[in-house]
Protein backbone atom coordinates (compact mmCIF):
# COMPACT_ATOMS: atom_id res chain seq x y z
CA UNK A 1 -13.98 181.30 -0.42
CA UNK A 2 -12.96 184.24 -2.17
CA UNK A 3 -10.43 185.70 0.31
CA UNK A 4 -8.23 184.53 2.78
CA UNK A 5 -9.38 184.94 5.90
CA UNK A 6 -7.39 184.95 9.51
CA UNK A 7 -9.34 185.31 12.85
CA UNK A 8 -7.43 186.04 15.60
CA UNK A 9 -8.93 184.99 19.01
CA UNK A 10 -7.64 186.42 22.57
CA UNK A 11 -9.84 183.23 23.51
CA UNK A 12 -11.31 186.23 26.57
CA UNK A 13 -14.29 188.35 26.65
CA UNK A 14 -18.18 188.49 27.39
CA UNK A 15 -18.86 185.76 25.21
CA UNK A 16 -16.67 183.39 27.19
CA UNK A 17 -18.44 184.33 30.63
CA UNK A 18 -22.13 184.03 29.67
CA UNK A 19 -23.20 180.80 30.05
CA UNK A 20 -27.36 181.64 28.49
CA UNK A 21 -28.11 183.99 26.05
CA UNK A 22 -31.81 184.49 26.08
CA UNK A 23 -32.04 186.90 23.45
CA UNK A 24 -30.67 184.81 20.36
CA UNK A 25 -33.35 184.29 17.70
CA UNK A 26 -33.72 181.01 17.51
CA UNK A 27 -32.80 179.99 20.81
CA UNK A 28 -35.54 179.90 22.64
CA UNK A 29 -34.19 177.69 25.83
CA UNK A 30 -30.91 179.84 25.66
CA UNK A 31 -27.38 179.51 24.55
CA UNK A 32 -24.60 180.06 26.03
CA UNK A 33 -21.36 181.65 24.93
CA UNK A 34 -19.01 178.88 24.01
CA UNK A 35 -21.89 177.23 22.42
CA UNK A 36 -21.85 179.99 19.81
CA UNK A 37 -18.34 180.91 19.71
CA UNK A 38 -17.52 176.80 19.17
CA UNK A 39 -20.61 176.14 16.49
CA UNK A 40 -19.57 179.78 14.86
CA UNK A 41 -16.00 178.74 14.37
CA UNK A 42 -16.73 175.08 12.97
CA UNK A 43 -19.14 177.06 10.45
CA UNK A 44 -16.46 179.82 9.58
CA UNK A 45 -13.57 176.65 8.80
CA UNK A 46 -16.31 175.18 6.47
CA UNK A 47 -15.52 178.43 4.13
CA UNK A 48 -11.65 177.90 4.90
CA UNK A 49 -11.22 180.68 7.29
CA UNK A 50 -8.51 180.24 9.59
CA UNK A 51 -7.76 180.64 13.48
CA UNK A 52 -5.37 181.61 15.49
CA UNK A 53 -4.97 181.94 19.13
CA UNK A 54 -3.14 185.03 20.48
CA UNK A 55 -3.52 188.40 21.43
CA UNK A 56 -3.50 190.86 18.79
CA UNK A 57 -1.84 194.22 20.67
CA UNK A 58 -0.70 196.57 18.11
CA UNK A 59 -1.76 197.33 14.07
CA UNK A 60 0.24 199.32 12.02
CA UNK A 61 -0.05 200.38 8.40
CA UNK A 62 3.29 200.70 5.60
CA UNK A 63 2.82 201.00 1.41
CA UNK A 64 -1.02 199.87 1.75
CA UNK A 65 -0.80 197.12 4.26
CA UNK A 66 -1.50 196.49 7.91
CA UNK A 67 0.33 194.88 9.93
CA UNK A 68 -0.79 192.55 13.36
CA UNK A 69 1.19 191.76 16.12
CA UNK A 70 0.00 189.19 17.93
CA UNK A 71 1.31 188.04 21.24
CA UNK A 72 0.38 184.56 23.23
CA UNK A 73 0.66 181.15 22.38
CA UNK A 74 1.13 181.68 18.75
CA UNK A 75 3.37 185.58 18.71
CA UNK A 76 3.99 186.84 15.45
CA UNK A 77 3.18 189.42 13.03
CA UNK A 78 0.58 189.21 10.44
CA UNK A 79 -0.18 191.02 6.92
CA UNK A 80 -3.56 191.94 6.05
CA UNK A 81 -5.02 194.35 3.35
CA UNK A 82 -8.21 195.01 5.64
CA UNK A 83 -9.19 195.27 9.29
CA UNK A 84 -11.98 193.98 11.12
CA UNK A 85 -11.69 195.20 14.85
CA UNK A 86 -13.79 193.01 17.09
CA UNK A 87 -12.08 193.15 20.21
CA UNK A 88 -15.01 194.19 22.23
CA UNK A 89 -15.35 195.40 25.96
CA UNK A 90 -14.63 193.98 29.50
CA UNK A 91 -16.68 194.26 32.68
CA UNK A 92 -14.85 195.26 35.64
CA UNK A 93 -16.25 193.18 39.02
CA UNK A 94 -14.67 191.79 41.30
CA UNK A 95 -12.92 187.91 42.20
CA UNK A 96 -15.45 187.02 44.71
CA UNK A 97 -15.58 183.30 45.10
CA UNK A 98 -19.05 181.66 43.42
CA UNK A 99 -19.62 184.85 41.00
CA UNK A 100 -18.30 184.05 37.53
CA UNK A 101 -19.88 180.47 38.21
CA UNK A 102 -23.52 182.55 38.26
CA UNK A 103 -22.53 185.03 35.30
CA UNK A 104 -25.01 184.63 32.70
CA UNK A 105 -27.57 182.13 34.34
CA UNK A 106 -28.85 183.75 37.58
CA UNK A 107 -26.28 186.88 37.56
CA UNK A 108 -26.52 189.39 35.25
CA UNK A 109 -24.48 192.89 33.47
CA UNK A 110 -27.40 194.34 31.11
CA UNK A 111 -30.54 195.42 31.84
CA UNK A 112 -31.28 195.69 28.26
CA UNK A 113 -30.35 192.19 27.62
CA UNK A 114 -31.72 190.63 30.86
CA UNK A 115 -33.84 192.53 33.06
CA UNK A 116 -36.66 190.39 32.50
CA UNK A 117 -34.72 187.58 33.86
CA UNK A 118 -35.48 189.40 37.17
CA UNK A 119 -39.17 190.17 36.72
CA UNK A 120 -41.18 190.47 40.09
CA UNK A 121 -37.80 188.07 41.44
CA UNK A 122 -35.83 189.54 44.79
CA UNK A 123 -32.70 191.11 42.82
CA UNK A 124 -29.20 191.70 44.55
CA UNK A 125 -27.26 194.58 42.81
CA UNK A 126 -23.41 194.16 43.58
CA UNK A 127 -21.74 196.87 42.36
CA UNK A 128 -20.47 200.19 43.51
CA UNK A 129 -21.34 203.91 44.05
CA UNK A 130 -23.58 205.78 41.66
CA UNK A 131 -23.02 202.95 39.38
CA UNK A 132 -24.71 200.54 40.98
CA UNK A 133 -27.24 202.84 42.72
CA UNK A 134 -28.40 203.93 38.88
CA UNK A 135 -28.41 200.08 37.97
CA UNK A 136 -31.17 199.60 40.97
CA UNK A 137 -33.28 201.90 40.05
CA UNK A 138 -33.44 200.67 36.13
CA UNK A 139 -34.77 197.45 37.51
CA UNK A 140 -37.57 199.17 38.96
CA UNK A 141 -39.42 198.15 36.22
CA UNK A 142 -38.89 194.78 36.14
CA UNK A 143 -39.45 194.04 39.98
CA UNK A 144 -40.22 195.87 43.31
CA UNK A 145 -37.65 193.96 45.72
CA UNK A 146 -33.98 195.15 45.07
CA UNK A 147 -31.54 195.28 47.50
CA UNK A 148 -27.97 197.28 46.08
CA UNK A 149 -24.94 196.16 48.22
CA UNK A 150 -22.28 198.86 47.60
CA UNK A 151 -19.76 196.55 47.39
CA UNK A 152 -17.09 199.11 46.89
CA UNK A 153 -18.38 201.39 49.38
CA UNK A 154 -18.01 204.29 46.85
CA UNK A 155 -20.06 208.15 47.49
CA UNK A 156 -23.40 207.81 46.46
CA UNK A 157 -24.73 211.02 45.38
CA UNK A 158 -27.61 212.67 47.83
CA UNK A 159 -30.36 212.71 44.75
CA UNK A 160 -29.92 209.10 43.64
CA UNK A 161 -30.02 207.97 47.69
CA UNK A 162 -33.18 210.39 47.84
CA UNK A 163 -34.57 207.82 45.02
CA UNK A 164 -33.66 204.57 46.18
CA UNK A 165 -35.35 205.06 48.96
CA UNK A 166 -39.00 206.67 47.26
CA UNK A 167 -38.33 203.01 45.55
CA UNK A 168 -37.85 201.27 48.72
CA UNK A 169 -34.62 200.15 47.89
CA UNK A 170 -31.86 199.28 50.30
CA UNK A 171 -28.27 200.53 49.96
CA UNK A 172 -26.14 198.60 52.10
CA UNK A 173 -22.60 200.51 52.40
CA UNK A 174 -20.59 196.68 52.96
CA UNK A 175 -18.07 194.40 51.44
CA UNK A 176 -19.37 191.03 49.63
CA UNK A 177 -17.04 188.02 50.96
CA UNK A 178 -19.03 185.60 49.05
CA UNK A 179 -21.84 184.94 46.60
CA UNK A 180 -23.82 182.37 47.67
CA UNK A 181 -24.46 179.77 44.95
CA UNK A 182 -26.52 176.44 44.63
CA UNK A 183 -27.69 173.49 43.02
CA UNK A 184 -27.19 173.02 39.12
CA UNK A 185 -27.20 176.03 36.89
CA UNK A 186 -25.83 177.88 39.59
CA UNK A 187 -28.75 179.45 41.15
CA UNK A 188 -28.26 182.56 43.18
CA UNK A 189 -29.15 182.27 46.33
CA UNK A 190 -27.56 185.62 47.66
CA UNK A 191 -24.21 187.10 48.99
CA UNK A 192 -22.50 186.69 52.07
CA UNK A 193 -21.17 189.91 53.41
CA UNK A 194 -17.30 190.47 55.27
CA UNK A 195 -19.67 191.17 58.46
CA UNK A 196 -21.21 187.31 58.19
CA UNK A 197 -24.30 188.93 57.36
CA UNK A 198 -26.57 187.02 54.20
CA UNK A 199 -28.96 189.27 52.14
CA UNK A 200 -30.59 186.52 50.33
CA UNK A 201 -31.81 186.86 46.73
CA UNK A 202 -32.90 185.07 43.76
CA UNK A 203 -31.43 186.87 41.41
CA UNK A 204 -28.27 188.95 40.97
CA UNK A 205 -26.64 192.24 38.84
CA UNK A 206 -22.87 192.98 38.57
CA UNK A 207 -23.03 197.20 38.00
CA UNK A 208 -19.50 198.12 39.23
CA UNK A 209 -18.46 200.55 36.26
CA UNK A 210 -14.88 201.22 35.09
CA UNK A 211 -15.36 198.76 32.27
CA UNK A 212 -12.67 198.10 29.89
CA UNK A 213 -12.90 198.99 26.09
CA UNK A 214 -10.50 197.19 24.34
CA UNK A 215 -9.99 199.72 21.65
CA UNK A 216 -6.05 200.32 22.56
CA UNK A 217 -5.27 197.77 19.84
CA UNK A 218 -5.79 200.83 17.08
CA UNK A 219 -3.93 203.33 18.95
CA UNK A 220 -0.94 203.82 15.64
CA UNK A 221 -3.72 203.73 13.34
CA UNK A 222 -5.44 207.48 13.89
CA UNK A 223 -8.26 205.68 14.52
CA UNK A 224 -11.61 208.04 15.38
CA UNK A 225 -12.68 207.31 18.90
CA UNK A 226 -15.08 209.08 21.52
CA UNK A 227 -13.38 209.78 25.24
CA UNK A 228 -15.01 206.42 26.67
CA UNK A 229 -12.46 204.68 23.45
CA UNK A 230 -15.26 203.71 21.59
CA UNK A 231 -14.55 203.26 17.88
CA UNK A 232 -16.67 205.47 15.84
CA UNK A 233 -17.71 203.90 12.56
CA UNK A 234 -20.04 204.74 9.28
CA UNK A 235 -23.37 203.47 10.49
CA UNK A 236 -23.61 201.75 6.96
CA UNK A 237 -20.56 200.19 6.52
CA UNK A 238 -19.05 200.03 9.97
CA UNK A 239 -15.79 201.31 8.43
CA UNK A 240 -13.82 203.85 10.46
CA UNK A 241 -12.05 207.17 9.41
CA UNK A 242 -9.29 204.86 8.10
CA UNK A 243 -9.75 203.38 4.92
CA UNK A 244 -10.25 199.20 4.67
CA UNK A 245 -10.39 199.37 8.84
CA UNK A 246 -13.44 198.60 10.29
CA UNK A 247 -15.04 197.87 13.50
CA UNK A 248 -18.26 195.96 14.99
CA UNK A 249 -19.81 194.67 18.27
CA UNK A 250 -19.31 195.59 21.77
CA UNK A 251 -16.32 198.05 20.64
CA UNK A 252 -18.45 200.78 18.73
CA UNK A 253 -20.89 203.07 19.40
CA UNK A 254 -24.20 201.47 20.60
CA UNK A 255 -26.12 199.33 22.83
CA UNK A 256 -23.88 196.40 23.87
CA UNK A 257 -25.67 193.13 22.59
CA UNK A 258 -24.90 189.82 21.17
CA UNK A 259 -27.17 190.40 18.26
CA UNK A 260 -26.37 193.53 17.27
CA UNK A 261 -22.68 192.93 17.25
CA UNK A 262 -23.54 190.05 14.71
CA UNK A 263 -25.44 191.46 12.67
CA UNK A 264 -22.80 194.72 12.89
CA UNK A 265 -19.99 191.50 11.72
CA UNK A 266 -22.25 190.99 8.55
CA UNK A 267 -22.51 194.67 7.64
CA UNK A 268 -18.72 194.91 8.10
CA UNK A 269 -18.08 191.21 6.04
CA UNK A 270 -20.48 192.76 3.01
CA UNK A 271 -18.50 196.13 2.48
CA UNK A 272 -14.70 194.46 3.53
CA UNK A 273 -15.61 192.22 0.67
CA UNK A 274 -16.46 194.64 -1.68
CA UNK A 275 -13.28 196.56 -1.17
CA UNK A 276 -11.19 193.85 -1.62
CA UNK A 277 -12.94 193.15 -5.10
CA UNK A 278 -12.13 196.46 -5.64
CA UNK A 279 -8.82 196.59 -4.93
CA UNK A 280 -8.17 193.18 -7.22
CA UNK A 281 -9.81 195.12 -10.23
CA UNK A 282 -7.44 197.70 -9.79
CA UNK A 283 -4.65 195.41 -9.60
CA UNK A 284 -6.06 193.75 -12.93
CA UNK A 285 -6.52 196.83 -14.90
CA UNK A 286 -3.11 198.14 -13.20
CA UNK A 287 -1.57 195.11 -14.95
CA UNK A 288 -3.32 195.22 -18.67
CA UNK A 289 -1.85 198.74 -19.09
């Protein structure tokens, strides 16, 4: 390997949750999360790049370095002459017991990724307000029988209740106590609401909004971001505004996939490299005169 290379891994995220991707060329039976993120790291060490486990929650930059604090079970501060920012975003839902056990197999965030895992299936929407009302009516098109539970019990607007029910939908204004889970693989088999009431299902979406971009890592750094935090980057390079600081996946500007954010990783990888080749030329020719 040309460079040295540090990863630093919260060890949290999306990745860690989703138990099948379905969407992974190559894949075609599925793969889930720490699948990838185990095989991915065992191929990375191969090329001698290293791992750490920690937080990273601040980067600064002095005389043409950055510097990463990293917090956890291995604190310190690292030096780096470039900046991949990876750090991705967080769905907000709710602790309700049986959930997180379904996330990924038979319960689902992104109707880009996995609508058609609900096609012509009875679909629960958990989630809350106009967020979850909007996520109901996207799955029109992948199946007629939706039922939203506003778990939250947040205002729905007037229009978007006028549609759910031209779809037939039911919006049920009640707290989930439970989601009801069985069998291997964690099938959905509905929720239990804090009335004892059970609106079965076969399949389930999480649309509660609020989600957490985890862009606050580049806050020192003057870092170009839109008023949701997304990092803005050069759609060729994914570089930011800041020079050698880049940014890919889940934490930029685009649809939220697995695939894209890898194939985002290689764009960044190709164009970090060449500035760091760059930057030792410069040092070379800096030196012969």
């Amino acid at each position: 390997m040309q460079h040295k290379v540090l990863v630093i891994d919260a060890g949290v995220g999306r990745s860690t949750l989703c138990k099948s991707y379905h969407n992974v060329l190559g894949w075609p039976d599925g793969v889930s999360g720490e699948k990838l993120r185990t095989l991915g790291r065992l191929q990375a060490e191969k090329y001698g790049v290293e791992f750490k486990r920690g937080q990273a929650t601040e980067i600064i930059q002095h005389e043409g370095e950055f510097s990463v604090t990293v917090e956890g079970e291995m604190p310190g501060s690292f030096r780096a002459y470039t900046i991949l920012v990876a750090t991705g975003v967080m769905d907000r839902f709710p602790q309700l017991p049986g959930l997180t056990e379904c996330l990924g197999l038979t319960v689902y965030v992104c109707p880009d990724c996995d609508g058609y895992e609900v096609r012509n299936r009875r679909t629960i929407v958990m989630g809350s307000g106009n967020t979850g009302a909007n996520m109901a009516l996207i799955l029109c098109s992948f199946t007629k029988d939706i039922v939203y539970v506003n778990h939250e019990q947040k205002p729905v607007d007037a229009e978007l209740l006028r549609k759910l029910m031209q779809k037939n939908i039911a919006c049920l204004n009640e707290a989930i106590e439970e989601v009801i889970a069985k069998g291997e693989g964690a099938q959905f088999q509905g929720v239990r609401l804090v009335n004892g009431t059970v609106v079965t299902g076969e399949r389930g979406f999480i649309a509660f909004g609020g989600n957490e971009v985890r862009s606050s890592v580049v806050d020192k750094l003057g870092v170009e971001r839109l008023e949701n935090k997304h990092i803005v980057t050069d759609p060729r390079t994914k570089m930011t505004n800041i020079p050698r600081v880049w940014a890919a996946g889940d934490i930029g500007v685009h649809s939220e996939q697995l695939t894209v954010a890898m194939g985002e990783g290689s764009q960044a990888a190709i164009w970090m490299h060449k500035e760091l080749l760059s930057m030792k030329e410069e040092s070379r020719s800096g030196m012969c005169r």
